[in-house]
N, C-alpha and C. Protein backbone atom coordinates (compact mmCIF):
# COMPACT_ATOMS: atom_id res chain seq x y z
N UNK A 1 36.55 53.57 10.52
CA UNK A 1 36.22 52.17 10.24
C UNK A 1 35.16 51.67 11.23
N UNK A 2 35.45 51.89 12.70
CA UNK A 2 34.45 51.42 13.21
C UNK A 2 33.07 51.92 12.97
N UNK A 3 33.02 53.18 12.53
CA UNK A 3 31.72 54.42 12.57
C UNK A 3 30.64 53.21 10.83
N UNK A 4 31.58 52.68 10.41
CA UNK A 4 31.28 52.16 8.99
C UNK A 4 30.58 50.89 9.59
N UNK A 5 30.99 50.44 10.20
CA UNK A 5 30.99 48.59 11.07
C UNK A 5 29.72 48.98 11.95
N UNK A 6 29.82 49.67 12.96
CA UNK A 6 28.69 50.04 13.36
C UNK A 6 27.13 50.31 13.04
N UNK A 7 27.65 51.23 11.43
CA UNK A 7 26.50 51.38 10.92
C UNK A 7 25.90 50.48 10.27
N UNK A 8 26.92 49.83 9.58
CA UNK A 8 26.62 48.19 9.15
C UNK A 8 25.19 47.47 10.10
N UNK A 9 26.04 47.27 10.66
CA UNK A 9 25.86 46.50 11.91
C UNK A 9 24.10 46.86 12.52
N UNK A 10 24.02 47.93 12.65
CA UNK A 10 22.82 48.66 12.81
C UNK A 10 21.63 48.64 11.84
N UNK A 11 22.21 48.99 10.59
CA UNK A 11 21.28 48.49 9.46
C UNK A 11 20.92 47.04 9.47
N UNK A 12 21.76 46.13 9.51
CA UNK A 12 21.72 44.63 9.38
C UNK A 12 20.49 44.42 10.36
N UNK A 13 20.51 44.72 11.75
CA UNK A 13 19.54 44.28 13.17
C UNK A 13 18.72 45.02 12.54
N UNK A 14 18.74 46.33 12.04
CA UNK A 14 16.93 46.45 11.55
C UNK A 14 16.06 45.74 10.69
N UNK A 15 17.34 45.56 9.44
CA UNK A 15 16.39 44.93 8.46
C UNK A 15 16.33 43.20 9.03
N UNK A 16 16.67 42.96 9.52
CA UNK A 16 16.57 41.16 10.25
C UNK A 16 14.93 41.63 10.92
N UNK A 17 15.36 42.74 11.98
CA UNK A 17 13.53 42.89 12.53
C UNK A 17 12.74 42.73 11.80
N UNK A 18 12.64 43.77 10.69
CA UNK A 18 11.64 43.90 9.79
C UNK A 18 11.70 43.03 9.19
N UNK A 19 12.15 42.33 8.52
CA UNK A 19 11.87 40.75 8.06
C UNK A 19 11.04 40.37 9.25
N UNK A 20 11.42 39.50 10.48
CA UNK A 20 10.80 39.54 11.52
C UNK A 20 9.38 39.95 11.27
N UNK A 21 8.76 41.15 11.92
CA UNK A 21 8.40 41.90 11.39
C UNK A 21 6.62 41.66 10.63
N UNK A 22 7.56 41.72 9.28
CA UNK A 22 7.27 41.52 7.85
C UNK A 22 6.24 40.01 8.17
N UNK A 23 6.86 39.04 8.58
CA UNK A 23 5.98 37.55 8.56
C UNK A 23 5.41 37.50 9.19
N UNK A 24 5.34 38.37 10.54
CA UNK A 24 4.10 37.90 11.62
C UNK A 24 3.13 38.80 11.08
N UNK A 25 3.11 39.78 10.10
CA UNK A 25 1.98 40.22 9.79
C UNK A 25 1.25 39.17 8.44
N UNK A 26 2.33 39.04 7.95
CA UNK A 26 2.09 38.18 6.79
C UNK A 26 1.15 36.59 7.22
N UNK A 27 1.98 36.32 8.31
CA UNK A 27 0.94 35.30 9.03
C UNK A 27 -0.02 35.33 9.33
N UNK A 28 -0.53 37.05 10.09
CA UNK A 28 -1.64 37.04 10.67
C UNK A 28 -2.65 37.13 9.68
N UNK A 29 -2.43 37.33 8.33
CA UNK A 29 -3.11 37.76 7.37
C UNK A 29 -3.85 36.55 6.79
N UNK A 30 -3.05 35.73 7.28
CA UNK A 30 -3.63 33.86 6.41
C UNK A 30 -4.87 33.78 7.28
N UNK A 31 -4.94 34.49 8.62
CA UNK A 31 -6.01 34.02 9.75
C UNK A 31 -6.99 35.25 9.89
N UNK A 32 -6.80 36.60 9.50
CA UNK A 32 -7.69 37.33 9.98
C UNK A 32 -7.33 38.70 8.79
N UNK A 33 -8.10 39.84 8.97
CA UNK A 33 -7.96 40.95 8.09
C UNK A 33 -7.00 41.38 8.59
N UNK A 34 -5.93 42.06 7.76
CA UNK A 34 -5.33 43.29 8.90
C UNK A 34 -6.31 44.81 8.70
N UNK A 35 -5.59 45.01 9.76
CA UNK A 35 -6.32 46.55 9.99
C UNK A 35 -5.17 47.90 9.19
N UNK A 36 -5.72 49.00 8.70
CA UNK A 36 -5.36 50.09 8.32
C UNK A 36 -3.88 49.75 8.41
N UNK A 37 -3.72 50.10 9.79
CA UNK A 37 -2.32 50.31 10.26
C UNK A 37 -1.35 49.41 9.96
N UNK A 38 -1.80 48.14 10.03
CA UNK A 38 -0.52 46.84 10.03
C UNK A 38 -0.70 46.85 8.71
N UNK A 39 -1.55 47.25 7.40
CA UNK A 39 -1.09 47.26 6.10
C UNK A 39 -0.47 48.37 5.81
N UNK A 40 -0.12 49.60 6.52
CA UNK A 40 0.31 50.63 6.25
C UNK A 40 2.18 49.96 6.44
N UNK A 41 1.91 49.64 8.08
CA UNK A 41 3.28 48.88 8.39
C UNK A 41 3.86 47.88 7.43
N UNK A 42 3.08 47.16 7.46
CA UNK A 42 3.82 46.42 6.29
C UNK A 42 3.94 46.94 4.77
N UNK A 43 3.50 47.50 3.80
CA UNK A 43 4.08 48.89 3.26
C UNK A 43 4.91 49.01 3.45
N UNK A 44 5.56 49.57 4.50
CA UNK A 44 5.76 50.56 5.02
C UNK A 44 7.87 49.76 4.94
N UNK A 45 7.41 48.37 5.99
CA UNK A 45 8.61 47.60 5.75
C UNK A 45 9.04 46.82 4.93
N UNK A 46 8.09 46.37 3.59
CA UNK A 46 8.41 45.77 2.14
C UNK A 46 9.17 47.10 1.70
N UNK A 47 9.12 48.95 1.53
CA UNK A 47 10.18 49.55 1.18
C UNK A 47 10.99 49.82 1.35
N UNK A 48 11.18 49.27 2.73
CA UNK A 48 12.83 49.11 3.28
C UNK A 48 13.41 48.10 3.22
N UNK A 49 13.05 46.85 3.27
CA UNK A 49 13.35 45.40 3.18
C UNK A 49 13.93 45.40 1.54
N UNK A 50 12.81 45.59 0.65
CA UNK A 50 12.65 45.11 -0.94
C UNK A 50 12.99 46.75 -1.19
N UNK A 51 12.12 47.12 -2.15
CA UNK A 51 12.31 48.35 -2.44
C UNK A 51 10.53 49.48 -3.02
N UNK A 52 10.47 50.31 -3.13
CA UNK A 52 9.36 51.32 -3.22
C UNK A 52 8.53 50.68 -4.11
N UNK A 53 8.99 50.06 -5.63
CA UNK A 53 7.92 49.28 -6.57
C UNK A 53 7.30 48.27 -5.86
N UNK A 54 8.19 47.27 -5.41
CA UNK A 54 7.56 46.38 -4.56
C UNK A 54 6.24 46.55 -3.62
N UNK A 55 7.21 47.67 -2.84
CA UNK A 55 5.49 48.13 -1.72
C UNK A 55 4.49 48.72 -2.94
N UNK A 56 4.52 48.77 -3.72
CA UNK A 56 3.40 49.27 -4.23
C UNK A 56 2.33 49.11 -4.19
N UNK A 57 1.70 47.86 -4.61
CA UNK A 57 0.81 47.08 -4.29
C UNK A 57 -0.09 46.81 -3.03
N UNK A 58 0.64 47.13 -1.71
CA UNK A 58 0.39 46.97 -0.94
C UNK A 58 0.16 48.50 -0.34
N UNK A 59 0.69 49.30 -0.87
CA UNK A 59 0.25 50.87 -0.56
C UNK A 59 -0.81 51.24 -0.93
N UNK A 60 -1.12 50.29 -2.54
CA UNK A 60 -2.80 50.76 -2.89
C UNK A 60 -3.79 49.77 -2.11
N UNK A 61 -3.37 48.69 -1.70
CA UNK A 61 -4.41 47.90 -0.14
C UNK A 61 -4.54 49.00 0.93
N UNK A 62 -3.59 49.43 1.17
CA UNK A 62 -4.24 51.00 2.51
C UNK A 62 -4.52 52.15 1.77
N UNK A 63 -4.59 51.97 0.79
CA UNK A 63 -5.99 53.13 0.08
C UNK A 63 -7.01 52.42 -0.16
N UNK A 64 -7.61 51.08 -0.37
CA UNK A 64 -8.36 50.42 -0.23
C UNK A 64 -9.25 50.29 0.77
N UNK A 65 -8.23 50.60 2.32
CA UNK A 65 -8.74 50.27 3.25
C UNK A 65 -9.32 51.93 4.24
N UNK A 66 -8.41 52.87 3.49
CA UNK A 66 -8.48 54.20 4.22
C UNK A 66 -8.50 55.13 2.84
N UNK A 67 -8.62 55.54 2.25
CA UNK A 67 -8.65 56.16 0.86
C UNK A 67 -8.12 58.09 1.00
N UNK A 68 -7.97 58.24 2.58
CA UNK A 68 -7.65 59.27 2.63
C UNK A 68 -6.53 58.85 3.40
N UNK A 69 -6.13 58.09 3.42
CA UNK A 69 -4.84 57.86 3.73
C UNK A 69 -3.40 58.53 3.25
N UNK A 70 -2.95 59.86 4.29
CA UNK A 70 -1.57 60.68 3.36
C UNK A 70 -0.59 60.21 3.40
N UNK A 71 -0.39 58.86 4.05
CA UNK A 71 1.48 58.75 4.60
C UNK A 71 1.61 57.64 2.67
N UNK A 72 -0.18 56.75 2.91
CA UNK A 72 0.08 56.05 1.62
C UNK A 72 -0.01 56.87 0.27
N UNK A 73 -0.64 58.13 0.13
CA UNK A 73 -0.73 58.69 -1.38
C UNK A 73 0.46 59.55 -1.40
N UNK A 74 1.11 59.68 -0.36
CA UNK A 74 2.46 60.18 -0.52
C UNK A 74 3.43 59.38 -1.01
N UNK A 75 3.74 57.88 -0.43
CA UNK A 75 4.76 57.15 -0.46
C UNK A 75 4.34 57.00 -1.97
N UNK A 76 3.33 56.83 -2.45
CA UNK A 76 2.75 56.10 -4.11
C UNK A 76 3.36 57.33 -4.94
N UNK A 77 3.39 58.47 -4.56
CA UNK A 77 3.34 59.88 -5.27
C UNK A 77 4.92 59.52 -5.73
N UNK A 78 5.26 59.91 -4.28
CA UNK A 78 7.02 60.01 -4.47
C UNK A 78 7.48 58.40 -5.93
N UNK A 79 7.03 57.29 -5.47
CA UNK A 79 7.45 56.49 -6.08
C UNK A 79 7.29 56.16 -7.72
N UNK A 80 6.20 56.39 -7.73
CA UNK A 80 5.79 56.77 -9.21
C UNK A 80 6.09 57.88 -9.94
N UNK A 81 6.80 59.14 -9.43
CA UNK A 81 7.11 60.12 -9.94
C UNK A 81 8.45 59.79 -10.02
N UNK A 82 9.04 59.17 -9.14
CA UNK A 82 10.68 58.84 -9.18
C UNK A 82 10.85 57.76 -10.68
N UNK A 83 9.58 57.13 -11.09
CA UNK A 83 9.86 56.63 -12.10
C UNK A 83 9.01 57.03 -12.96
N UNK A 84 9.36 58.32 -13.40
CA UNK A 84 8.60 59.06 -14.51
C UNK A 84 7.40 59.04 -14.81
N UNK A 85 6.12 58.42 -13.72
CA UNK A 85 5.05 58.46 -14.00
C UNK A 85 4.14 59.21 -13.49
N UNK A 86 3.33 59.81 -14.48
CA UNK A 86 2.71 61.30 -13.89
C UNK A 86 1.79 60.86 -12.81
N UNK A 87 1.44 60.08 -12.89
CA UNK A 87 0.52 59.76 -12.41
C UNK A 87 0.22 59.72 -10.95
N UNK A 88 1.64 59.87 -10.61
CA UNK A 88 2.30 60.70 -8.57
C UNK A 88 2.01 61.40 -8.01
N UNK A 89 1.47 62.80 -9.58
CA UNK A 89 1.08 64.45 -9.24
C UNK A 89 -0.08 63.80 -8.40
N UNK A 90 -1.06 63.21 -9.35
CA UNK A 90 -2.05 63.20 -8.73
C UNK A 90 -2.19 62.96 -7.13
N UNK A 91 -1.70 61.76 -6.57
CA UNK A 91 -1.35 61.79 -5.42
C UNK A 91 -0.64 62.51 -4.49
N UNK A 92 0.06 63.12 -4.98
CA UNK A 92 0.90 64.64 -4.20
C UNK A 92 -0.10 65.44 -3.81
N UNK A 93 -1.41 65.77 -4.94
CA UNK A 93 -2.01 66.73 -4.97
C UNK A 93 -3.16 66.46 -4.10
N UNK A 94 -3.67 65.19 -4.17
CA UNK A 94 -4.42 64.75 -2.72
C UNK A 94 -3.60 64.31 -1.22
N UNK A 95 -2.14 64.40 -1.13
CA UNK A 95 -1.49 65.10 0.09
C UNK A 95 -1.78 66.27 0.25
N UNK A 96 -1.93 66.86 -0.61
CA UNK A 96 -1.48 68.52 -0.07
C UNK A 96 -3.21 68.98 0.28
N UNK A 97 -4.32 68.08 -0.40
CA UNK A 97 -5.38 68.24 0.00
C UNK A 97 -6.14 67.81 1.46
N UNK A 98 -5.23 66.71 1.59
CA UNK A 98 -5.51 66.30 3.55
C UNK A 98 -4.99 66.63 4.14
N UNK A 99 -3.74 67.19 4.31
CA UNK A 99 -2.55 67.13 5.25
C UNK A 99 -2.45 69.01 5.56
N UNK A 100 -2.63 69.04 6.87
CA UNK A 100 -3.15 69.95 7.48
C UNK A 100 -2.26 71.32 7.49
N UNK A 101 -2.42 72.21 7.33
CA UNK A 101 -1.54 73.57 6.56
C UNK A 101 0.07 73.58 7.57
């Protein structure tokens, strides 16, 4: 029981961060560009917060911004293939084309 409460408990303080998180990028965005990274991050914490469709949108902004970007044509791959759309291979197949042997 406690091992359950704990983990609770642990999940809860992350996703509160990432909310957290989540708005100071969202803020900084009303005032300035973000860079590569803080759209990757945020990505990154809309699929843990919300869920993988959600980040979507925002996974193809860091291919926008980096186009060889693998952590984003991966996360798009996996997600779109998890919902039957072929259209994932493609992105799998430009992971396996950057991402170093």
């Amino acid at each position: 029981q406690n091992d359950v409460r704990t983990g609770w408990f642990m999940r809860h303080e992350f996703l509160k961060q990432a909310r957290e998180e989540l708005q100071k990028l969202n803020e900084k965005e009303n005032s300035e560009a973000l860079s590569t990274e803080e759209l990757w991050g945020r990505a990154s914490l809309i699929a843990e917060v919300e869920d993988g469709k959600a980040a979507l949108p925002h996974l193809y902004r860091v291919l926008e911004s980096d186009a060889d970007h693998v952590g984003a044509h991966f996360e798009i791959g996996r997600i779109l293939l998890s919902e039957d759309d072929a259209e994932g291979v493609k992105h799998l197949e430009k992971v396996m084309t950057l991402a170093p042997p």
